[in-house]
Protein backbone atom coordinates (compact mmCIF):
# COMPACT_ATOMS: atom_id res chain seq x y z
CA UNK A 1 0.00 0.00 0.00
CA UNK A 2 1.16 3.57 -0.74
CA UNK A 3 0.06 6.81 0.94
CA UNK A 4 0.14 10.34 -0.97
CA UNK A 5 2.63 11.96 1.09
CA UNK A 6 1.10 15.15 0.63
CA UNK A 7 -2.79 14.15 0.77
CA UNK A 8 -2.76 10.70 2.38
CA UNK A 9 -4.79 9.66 -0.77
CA UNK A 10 -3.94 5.50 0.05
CA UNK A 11 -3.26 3.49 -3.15
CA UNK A 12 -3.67 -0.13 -2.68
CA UNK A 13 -2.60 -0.81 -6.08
CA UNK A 14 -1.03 0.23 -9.44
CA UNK A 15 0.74 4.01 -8.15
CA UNK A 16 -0.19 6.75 -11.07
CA UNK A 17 1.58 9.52 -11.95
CA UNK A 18 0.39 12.08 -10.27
CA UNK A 19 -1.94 12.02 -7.00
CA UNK A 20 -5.64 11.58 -7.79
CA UNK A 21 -6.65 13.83 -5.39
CA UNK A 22 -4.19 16.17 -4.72
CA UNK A 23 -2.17 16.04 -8.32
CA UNK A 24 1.15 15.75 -6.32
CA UNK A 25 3.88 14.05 -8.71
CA UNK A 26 3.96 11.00 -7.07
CA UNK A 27 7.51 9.67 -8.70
CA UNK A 28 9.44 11.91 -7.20
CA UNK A 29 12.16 10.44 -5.73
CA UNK A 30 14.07 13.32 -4.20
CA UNK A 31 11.62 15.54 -1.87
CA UNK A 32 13.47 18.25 0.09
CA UNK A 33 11.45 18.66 3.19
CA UNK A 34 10.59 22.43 3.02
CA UNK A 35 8.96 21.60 -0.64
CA UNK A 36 7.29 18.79 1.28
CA UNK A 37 5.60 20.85 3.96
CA UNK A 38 4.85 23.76 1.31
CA UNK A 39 2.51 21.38 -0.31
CA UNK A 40 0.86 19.71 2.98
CA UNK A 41 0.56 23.11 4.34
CA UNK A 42 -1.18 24.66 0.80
CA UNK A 43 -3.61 21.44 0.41
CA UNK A 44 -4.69 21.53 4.54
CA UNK A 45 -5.87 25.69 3.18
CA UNK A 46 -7.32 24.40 0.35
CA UNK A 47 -9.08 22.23 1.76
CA UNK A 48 -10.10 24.37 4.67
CA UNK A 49 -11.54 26.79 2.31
CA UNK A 50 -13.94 24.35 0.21
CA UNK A 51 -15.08 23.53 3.67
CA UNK A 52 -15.62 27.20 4.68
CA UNK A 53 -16.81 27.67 0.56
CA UNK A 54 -19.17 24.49 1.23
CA UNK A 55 -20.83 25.71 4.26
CA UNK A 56 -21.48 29.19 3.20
CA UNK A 57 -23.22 27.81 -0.11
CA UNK A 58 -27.11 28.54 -0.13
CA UNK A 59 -29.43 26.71 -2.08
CA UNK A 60 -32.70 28.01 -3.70
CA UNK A 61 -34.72 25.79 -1.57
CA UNK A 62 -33.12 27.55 1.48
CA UNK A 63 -34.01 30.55 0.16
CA UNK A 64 -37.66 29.83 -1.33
CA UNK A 65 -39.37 30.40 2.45
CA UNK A 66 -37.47 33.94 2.63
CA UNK A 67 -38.61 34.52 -0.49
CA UNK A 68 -42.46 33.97 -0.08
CA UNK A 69 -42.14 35.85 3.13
CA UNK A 70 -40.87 38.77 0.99
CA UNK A 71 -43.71 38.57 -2.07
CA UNK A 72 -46.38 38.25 0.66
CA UNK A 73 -45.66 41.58 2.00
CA UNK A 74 -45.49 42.63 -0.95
CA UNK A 75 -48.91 42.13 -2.25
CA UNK A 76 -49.80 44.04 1.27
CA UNK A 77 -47.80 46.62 0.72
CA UNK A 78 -49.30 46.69 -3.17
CA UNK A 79 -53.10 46.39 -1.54
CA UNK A 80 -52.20 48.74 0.92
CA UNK A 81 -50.94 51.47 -1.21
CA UNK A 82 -53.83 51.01 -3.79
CA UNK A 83 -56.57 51.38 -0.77
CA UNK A 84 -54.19 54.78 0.09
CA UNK A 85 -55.03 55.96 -3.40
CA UNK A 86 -58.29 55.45 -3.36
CA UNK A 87 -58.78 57.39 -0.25
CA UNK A 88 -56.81 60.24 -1.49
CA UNK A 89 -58.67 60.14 -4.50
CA UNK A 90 -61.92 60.60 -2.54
CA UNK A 91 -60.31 63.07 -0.16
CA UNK A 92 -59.40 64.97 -3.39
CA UNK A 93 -62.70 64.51 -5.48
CA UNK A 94 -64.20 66.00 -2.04
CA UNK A 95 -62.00 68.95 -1.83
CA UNK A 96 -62.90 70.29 -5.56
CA UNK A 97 -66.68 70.08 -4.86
CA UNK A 98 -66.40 71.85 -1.37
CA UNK A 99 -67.70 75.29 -1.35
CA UNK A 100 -65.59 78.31 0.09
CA UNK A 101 -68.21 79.49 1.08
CA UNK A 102 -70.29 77.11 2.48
CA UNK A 103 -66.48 75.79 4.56
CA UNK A 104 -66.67 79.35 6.27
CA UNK A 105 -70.44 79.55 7.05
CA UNK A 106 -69.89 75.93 8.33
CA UNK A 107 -66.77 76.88 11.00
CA UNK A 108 -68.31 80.25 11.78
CA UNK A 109 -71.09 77.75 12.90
CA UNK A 110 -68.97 75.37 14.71
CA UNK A 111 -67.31 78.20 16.30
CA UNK A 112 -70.18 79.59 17.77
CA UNK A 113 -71.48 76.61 18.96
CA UNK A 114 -68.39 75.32 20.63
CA UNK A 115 -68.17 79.37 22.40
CA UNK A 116 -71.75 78.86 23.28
CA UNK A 117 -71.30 74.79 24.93
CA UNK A 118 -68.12 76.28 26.50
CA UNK A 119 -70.03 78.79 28.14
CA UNK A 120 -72.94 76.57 29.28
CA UNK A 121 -70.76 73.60 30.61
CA UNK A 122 -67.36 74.78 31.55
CA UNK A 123 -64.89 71.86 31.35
CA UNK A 124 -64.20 71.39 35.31
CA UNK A 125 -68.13 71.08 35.72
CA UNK A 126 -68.38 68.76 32.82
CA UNK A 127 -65.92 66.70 34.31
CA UNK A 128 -67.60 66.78 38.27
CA UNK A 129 -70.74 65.83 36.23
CA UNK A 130 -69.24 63.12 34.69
CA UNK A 131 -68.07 61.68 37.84
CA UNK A 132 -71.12 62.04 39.85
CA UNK A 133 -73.07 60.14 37.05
């Protein structure tokens, strides 16, 4: 049996060129050490950063609840907004067929009426009579 010296691929039989996994030139015959450890060292990273590379990867199906979540408030916002316009539509229709007129006769009126129940029930009273009821 033979073991990758870089890898530790094992080869039970028939030694190929070059590693399987690792594509280390397995005939060498004359490894100086600090080449040796260069190329453990390099394939322990590279191999530490499929695994970080592996984890990290996100899948559709991962992301398919997220993205549901996302459309469905959507469509509220969408529904939202469109009941928005129609209320400012309405609010605006109602605007162009007030009256001037008729809007200052109306808070004259108001006024008048709230100087008038002010005067009649003053709020501290209002308030004594709602307790005692």
């Amino acid at each position: 049996m033979f073991i990758c010296p870089v890898c530790g691929y094992k080869y039970l039989q028939n030694i190929p060129r070059n590693c399987e996994v690792c594509n280390w030139n397995l005939e060498l015959t004359e490894i100086h050490p600090e080449q040796l450890d260069w190329a453990i060292e390099t394939w322990k990273n590279l191999g530490d950063l499929q695994g970080k590379r592996k984890r990290k990867r996100v899948t559709v199906a991962d992301l398919l609840p997220k993205i549901n979540a996302i459309e469905s408030e959507l469509t509220a916002a969408k529904i939202e907004r469109e009941n928005l316009r129609n209320q400012l539509d309405w609010v605006l229709y109602y605007i162009e067929t007030i009256n001037p007129e008729q809007v200052t006769e109306t808070l004259s009126k108001m006024r008048i009426w709230l100087e008038d129940n002010h005067a009649e029930n003053p709020p501290c009273l209002r308030w004594v009579w709602t307790i005692q009821d």
